[in-house]
PDB file of N, CA and C in Angstrom:
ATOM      1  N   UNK A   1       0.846  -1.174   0.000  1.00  0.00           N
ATOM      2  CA  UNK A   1       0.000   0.000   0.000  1.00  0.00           C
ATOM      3  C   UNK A   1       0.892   1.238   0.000  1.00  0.00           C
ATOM      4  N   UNK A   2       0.674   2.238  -0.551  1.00  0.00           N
ATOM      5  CA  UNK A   2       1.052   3.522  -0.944  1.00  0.00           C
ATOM      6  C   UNK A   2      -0.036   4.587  -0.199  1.00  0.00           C
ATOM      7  N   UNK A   3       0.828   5.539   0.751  1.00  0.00           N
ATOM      8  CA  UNK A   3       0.330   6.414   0.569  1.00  0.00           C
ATOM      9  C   UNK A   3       1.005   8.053  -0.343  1.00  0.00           C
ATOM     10  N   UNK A   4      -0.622   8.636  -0.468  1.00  0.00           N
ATOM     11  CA  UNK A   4      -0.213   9.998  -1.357  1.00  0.00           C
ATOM     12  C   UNK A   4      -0.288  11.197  -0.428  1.00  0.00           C
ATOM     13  N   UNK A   5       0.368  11.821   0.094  1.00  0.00           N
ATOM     14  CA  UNK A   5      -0.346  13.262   0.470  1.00  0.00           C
ATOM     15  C   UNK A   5      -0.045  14.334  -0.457  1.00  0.00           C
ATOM     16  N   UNK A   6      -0.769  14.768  -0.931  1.00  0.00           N
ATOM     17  CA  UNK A   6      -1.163  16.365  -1.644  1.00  0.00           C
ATOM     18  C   UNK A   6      -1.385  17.596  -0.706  1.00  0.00           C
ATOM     19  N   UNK A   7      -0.580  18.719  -1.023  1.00  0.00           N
ATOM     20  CA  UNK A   7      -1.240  19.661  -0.104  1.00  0.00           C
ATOM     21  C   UNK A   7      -0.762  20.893  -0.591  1.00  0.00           C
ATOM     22  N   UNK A   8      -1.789  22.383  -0.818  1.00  0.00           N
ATOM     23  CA  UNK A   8      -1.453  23.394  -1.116  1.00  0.00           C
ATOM     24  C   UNK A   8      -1.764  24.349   0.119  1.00  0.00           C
ATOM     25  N   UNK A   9      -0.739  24.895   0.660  1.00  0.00           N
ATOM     26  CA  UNK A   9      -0.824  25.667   1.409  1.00  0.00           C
ATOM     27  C   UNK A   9      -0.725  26.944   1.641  1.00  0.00           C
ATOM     28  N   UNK A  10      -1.107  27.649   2.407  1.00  0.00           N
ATOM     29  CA  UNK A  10      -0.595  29.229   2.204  1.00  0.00           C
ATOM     30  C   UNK A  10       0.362  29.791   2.625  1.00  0.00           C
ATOM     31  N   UNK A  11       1.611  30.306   1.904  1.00  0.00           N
ATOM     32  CA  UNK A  11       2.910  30.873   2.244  1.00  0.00           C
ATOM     33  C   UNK A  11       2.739  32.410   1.898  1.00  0.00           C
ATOM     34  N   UNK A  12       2.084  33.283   2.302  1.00  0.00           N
ATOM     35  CA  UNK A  12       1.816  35.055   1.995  1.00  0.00           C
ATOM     36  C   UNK A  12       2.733  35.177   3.121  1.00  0.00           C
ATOM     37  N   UNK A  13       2.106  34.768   4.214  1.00  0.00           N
ATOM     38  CA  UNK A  13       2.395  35.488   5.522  1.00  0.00           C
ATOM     39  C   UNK A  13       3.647  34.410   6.077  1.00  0.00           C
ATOM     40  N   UNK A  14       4.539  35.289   6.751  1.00  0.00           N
ATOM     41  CA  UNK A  14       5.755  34.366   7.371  1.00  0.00           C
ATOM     42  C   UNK A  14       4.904  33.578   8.560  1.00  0.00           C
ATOM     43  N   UNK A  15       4.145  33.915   9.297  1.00  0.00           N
ATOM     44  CA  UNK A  15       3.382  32.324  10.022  1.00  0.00           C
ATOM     45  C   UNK A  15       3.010  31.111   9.404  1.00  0.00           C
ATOM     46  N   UNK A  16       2.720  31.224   8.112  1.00  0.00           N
ATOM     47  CA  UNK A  16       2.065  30.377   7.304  1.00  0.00           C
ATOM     48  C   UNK A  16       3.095  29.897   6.691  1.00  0.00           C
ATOM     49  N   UNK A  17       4.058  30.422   6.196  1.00  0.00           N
ATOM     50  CA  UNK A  17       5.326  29.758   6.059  1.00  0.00           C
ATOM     51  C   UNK A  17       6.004  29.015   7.072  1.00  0.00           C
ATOM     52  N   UNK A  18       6.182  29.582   7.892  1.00  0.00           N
ATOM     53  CA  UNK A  18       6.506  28.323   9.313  1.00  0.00           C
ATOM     54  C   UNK A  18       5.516  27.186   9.227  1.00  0.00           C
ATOM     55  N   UNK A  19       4.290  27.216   8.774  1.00  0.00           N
ATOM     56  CA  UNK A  19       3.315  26.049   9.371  1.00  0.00           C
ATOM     57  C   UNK A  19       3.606  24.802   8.105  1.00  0.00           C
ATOM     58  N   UNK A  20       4.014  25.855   6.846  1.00  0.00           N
ATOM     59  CA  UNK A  20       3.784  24.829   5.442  1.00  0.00           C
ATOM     60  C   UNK A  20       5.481  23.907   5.903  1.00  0.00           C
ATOM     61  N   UNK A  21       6.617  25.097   5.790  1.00  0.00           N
ATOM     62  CA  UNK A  21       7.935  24.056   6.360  1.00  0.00           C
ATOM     63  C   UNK A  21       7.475  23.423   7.600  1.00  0.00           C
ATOM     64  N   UNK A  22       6.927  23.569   8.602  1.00  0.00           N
ATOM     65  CA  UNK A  22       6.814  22.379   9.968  1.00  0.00           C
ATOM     66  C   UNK A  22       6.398  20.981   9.462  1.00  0.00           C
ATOM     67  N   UNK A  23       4.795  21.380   8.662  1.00  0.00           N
ATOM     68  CA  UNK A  23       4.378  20.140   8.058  1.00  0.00           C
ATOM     69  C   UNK A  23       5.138  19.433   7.256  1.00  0.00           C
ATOM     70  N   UNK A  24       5.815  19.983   6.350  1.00  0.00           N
ATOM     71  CA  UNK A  24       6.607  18.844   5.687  1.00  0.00           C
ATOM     72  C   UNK A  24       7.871  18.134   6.398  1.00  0.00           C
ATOM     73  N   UNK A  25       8.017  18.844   7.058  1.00  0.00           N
ATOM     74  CA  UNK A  25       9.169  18.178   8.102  1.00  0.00           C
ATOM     75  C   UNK A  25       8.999  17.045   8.824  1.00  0.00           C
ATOM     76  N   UNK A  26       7.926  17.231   9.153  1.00  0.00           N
ATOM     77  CA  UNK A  26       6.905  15.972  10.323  1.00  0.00           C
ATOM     78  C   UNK A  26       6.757  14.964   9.317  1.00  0.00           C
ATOM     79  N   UNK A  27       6.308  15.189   7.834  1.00  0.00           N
ATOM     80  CA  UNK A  27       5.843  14.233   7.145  1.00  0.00           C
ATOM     81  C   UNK A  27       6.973  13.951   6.636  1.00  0.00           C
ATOM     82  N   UNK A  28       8.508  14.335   6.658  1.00  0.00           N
ATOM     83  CA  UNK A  28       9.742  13.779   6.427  1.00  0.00           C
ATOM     84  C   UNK A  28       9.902  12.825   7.632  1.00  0.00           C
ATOM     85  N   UNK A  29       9.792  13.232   8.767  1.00  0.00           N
ATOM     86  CA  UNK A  29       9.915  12.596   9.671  1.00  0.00           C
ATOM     87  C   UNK A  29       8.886  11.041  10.199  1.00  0.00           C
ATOM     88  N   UNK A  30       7.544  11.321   9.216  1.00  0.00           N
ATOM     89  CA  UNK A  30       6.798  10.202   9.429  1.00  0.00           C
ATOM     90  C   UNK A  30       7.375   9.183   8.103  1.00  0.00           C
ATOM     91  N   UNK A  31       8.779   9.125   7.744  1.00  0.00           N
ATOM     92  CA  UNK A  31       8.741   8.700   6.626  1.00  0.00           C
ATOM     93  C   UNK A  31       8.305   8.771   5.488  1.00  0.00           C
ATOM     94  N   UNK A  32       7.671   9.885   5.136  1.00  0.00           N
ATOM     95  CA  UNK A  32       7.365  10.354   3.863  1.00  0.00           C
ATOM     96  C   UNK A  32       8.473  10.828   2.586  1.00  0.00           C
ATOM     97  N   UNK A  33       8.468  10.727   1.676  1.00  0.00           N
ATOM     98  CA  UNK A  33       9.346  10.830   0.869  1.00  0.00           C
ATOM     99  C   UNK A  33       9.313  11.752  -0.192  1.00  0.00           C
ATOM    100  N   UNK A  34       9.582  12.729  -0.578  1.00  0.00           N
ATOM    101  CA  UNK A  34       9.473  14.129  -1.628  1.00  0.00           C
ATOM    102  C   UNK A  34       8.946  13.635  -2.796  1.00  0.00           C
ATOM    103  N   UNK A  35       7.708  13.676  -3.220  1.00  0.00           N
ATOM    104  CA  UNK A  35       7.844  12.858  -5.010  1.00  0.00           C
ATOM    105  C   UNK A  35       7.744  14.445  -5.969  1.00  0.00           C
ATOM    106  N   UNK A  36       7.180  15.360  -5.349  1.00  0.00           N
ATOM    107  CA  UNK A  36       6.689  16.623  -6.007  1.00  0.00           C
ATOM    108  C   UNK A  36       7.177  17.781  -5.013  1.00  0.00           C
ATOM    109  N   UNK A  37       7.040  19.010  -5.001  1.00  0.00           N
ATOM    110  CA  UNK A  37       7.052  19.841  -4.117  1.00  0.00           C
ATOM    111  C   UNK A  37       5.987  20.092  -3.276  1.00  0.00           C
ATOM    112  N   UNK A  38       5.043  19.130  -3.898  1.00  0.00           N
ATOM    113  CA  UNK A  38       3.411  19.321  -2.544  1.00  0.00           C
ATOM    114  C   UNK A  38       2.881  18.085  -2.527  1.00  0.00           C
ATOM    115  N   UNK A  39       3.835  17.142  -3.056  1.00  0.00           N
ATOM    116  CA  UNK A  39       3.591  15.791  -3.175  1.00  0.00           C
ATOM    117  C   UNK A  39       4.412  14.713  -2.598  1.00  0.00           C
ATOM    118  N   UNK A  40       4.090  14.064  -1.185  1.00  0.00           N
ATOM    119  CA  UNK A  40       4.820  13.172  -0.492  1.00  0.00           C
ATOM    120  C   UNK A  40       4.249  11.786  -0.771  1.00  0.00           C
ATOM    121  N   UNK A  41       5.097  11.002  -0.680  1.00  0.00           N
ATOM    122  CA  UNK A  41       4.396   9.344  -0.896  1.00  0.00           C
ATOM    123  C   UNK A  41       5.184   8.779   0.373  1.00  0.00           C
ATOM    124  N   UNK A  42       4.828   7.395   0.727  1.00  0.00           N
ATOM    125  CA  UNK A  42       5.045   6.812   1.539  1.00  0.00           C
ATOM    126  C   UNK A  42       4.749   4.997   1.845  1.00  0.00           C
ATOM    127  N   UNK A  43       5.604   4.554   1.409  1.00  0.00           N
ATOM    128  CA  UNK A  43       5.402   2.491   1.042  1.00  0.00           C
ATOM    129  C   UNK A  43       4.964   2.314   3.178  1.00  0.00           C
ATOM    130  N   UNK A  44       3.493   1.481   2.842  1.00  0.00           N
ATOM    131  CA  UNK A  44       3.273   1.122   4.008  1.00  0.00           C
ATOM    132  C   UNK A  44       2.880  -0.754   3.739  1.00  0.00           C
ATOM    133  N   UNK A  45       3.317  -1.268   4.810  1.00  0.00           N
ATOM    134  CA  UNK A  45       3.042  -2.521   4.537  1.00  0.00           C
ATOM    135  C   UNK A  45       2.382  -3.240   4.768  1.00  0.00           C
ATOM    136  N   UNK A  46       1.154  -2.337   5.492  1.00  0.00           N
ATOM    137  CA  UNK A  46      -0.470  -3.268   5.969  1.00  0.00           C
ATOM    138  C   UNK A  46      -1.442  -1.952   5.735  1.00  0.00           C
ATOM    139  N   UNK A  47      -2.906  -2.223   5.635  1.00  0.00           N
ATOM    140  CA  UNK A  47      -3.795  -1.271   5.932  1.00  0.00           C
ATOM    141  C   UNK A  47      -3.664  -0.779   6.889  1.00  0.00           C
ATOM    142  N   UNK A  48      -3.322  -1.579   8.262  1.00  0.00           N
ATOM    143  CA  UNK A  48      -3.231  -1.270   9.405  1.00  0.00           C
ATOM    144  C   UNK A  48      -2.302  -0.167   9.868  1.00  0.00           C
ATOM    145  N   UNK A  49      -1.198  -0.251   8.851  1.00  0.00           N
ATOM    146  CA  UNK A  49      -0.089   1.065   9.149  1.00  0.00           C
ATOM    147  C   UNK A  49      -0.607   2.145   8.429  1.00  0.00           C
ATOM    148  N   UNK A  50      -0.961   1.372   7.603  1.00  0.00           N
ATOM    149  CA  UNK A  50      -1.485   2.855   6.521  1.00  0.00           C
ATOM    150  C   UNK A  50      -2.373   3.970   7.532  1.00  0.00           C
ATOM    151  N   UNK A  51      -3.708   3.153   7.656  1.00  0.00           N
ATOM    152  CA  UNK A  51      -4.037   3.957   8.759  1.00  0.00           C
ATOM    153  C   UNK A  51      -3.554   4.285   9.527  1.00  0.00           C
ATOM    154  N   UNK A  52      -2.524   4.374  10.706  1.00  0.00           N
ATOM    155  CA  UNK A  52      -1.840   4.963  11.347  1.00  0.00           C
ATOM    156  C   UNK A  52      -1.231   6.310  10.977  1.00  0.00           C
ATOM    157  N   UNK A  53      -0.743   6.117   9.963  1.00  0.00           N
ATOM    158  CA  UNK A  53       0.148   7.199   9.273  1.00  0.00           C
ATOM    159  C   UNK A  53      -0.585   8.021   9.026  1.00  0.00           C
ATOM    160  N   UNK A  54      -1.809   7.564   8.427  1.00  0.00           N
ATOM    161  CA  UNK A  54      -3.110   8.572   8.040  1.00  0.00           C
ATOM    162  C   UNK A  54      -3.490   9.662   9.291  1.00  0.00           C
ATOM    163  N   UNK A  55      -4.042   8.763  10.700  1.00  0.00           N
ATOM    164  CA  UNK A  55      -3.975   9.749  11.673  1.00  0.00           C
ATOM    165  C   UNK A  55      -2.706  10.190  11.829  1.00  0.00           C
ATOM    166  N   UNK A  56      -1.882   9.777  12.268  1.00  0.00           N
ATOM    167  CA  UNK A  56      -0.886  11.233  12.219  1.00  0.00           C
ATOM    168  C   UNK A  56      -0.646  12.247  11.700  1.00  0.00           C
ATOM    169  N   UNK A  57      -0.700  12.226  10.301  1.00  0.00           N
ATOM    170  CA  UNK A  57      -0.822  13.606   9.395  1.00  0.00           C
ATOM    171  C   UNK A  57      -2.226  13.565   9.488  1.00  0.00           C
ATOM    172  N   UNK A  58      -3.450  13.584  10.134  1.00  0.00           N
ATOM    173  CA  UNK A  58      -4.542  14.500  10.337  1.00  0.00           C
ATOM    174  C   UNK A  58      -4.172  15.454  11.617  1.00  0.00           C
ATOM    175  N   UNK A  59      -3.092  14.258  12.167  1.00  0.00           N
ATOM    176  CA  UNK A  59      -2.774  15.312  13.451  1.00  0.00           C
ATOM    177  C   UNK A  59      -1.858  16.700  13.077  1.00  0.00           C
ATOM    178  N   UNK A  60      -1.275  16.595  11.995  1.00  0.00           N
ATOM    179  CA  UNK A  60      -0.276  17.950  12.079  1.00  0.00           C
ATOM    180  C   UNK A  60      -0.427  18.714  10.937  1.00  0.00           C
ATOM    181  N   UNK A  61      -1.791  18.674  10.327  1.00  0.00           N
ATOM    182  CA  UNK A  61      -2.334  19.122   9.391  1.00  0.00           C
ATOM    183  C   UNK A  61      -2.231  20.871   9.486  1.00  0.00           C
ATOM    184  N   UNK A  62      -2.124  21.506   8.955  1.00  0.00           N
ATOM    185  CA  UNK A  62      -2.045  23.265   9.510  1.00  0.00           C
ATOM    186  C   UNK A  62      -3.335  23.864   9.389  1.00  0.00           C
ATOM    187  N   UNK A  63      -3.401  25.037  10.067  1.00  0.00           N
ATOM    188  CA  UNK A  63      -4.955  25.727   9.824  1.00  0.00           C
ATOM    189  C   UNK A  63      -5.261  25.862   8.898  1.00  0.00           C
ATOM    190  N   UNK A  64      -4.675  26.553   8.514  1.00  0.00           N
ATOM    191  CA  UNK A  64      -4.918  26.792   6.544  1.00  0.00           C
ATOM    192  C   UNK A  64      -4.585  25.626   5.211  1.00  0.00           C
ATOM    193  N   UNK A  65      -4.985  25.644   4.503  1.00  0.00           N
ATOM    194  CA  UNK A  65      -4.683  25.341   3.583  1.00  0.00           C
ATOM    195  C   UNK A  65      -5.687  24.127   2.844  1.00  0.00           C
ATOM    196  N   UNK A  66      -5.564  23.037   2.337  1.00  0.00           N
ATOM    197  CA  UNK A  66      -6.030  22.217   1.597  1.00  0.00           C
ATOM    198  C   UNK A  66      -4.744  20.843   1.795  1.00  0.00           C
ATOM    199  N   UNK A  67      -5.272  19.365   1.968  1.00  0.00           N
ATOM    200  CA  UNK A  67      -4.554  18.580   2.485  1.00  0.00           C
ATOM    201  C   UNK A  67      -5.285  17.360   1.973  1.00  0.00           C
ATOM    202  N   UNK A  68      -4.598  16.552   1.099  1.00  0.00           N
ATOM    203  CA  UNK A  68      -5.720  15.123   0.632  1.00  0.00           C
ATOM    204  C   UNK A  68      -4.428  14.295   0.505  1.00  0.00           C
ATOM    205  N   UNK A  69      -5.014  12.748   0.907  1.00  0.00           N
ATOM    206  CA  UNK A  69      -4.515  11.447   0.921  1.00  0.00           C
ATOM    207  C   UNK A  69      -5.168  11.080   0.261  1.00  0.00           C
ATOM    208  N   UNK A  70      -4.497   9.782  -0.463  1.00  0.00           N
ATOM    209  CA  UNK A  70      -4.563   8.678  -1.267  1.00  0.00           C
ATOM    210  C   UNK A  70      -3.873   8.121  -1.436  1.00  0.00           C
ATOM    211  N   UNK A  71      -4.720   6.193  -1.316  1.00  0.00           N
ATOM    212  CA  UNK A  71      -4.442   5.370  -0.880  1.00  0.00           C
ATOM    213  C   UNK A  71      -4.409   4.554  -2.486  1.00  0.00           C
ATOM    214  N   UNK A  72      -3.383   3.925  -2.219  1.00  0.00           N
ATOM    215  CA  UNK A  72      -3.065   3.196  -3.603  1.00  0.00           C
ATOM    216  C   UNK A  72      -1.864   1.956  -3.333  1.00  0.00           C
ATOM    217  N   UNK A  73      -2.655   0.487  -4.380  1.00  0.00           N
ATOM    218  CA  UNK A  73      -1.920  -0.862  -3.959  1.00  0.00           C
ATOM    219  C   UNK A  73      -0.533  -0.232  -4.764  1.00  0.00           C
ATOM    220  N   UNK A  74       0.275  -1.689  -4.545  1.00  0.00           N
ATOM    221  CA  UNK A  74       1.629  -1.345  -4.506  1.00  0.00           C
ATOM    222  C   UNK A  74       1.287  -1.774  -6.426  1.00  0.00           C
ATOM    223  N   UNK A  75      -0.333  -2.553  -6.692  1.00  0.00           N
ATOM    224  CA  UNK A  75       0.085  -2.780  -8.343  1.00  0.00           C
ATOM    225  C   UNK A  75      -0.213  -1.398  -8.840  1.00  0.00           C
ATOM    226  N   UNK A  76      -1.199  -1.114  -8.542  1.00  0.00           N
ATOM    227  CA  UNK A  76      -1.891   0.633  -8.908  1.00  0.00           C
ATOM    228  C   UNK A  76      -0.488   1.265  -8.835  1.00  0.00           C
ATOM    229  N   UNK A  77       0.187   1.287  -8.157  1.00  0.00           N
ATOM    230  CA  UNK A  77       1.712   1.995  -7.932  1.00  0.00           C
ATOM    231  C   UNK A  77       2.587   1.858  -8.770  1.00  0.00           C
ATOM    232  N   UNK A  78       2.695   0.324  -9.258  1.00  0.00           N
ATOM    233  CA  UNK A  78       3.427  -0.454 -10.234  1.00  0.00           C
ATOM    234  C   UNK A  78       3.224   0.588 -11.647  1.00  0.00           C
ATOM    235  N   UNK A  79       1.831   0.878 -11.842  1.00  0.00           N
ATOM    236  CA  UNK A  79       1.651   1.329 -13.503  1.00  0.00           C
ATOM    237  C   UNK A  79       1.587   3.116 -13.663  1.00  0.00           C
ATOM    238  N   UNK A  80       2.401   3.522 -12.893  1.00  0.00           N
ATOM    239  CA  UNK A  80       2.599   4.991 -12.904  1.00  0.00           C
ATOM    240  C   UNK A  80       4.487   5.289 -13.861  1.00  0.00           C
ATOM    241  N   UNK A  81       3.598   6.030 -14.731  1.00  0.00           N
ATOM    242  CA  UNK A  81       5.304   6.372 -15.532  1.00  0.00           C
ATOM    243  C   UNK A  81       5.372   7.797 -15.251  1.00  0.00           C
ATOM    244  N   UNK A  82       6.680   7.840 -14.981  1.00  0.00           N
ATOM    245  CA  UNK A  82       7.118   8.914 -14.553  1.00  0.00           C
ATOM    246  C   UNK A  82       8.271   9.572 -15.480  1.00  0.00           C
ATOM    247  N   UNK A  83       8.329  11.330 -16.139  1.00  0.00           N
ATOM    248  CA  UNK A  83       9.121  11.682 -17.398  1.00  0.00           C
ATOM    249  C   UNK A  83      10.288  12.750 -16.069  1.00  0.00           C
ATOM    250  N   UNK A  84      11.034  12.378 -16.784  1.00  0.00           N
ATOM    251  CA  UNK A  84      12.098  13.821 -16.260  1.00  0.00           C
ATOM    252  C   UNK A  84      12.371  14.352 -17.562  1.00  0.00           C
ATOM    253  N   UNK A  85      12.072  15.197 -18.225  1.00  0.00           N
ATOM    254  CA  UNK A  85      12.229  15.869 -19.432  1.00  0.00           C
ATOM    255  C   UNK A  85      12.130  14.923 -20.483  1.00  0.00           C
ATOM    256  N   UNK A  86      12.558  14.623 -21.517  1.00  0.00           N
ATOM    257  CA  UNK A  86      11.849  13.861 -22.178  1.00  0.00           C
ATOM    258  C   UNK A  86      12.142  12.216 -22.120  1.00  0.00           C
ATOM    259  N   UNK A  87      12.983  11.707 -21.080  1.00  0.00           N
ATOM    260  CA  UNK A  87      13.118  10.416 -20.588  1.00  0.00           C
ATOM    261  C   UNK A  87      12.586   9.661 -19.655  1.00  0.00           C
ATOM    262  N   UNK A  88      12.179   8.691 -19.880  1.00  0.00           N
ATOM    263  CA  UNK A  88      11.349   7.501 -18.604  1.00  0.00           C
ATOM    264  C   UNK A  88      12.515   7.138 -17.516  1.00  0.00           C
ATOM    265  N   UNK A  89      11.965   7.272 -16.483  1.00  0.00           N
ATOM    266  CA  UNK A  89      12.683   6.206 -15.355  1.00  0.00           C
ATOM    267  C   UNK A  89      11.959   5.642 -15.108  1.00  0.00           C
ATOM    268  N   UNK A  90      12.505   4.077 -14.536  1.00  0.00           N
ATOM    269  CA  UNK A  90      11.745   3.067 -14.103  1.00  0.00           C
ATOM    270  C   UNK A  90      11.607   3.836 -12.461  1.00  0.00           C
ATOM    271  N   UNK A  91      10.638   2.769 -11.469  1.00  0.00           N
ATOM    272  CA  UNK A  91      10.595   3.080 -10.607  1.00  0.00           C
ATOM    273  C   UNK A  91      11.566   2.437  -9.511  1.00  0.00           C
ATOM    274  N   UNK A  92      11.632   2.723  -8.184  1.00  0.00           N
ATOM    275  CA  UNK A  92      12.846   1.983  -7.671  1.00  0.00           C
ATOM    276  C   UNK A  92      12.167   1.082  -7.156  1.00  0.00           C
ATOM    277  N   UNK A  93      12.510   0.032  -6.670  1.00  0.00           N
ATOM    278  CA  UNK A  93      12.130  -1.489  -5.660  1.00  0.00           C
ATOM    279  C   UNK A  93      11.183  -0.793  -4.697  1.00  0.00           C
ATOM    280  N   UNK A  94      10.288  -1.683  -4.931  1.00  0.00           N
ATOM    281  CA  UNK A  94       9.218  -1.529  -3.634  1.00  0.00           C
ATOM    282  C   UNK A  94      10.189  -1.809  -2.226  1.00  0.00           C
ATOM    283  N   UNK A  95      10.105  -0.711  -1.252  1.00  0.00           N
ATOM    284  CA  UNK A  95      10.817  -1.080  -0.210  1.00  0.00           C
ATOM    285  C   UNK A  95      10.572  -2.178   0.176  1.00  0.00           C
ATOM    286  N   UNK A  96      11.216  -2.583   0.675  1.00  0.00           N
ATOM    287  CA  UNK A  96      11.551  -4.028   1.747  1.00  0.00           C
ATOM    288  C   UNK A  96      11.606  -3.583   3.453  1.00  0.00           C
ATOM    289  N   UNK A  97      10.370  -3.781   4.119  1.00  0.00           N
ATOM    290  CA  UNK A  97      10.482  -3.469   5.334  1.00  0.00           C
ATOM    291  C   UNK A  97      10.145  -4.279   6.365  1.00  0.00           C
ATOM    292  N   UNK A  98      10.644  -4.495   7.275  1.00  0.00           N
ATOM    293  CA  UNK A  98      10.550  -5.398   8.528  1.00  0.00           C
ATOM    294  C   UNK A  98       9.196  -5.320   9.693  1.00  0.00           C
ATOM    295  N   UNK A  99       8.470  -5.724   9.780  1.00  0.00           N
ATOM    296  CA  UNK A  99       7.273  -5.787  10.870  1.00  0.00           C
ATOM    297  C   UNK A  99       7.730  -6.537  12.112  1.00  0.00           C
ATOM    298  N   UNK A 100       7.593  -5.786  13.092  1.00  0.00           N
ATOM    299  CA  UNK A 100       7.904  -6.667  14.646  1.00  0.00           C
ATOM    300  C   UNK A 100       6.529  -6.471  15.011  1.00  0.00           C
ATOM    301  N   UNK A 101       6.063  -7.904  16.049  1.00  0.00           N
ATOM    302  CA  UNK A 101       4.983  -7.900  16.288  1.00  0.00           C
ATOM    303  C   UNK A 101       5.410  -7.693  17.831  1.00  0.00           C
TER     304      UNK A 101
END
């Protein structure tokens, strides 16, 4: 499972700039990974984490702005092509991650 977070926020005011850098920091810190500049992804390896992760970024969501998840299998994930100017990269290995019970 994949998660997506999307988010446009408001940077006018230097408070709102503190809130847009805090959030992405946290969501660096929840393991989230840069795919866009308002676009974080994140390889989870049960529904069960997924959801987790989900509440947490409802928890550090900022006042302002606009903020959406989406949830997507690792095949839905599989069939996304991605251009860096006019060349394809493949995607990298689905992480490999360890569960302790």
């Amino acid at each position: 499972m994949w998660l997506f977070v999307f988010f446009d926020l408001p940077v006018t005011l230097k408070k709102e700039r503190k809130a847009a850098t805090l959030f992405r920091k946290k969501l660096l810190q929840d393991g989230f990974t840069m795919m866009q500049f308002s676009v974080y992804i994140r390889h989870c390896a049960s529904k069960e984490s997924a959801n987790a992760h989900i509440r947490r970024v409802k928890g550090f969501v900022p006042d302002k702005g606009q903020v959406s998840i989406l949830q997507v299998t690792d095949k839905q994930y599989g069939n996304i092509i991605n251009y860096w100017g006019k060349k394809s990269k493949p995607l990298p290995d689905t992480p490999v991650q360890l569960e302790l019970f």
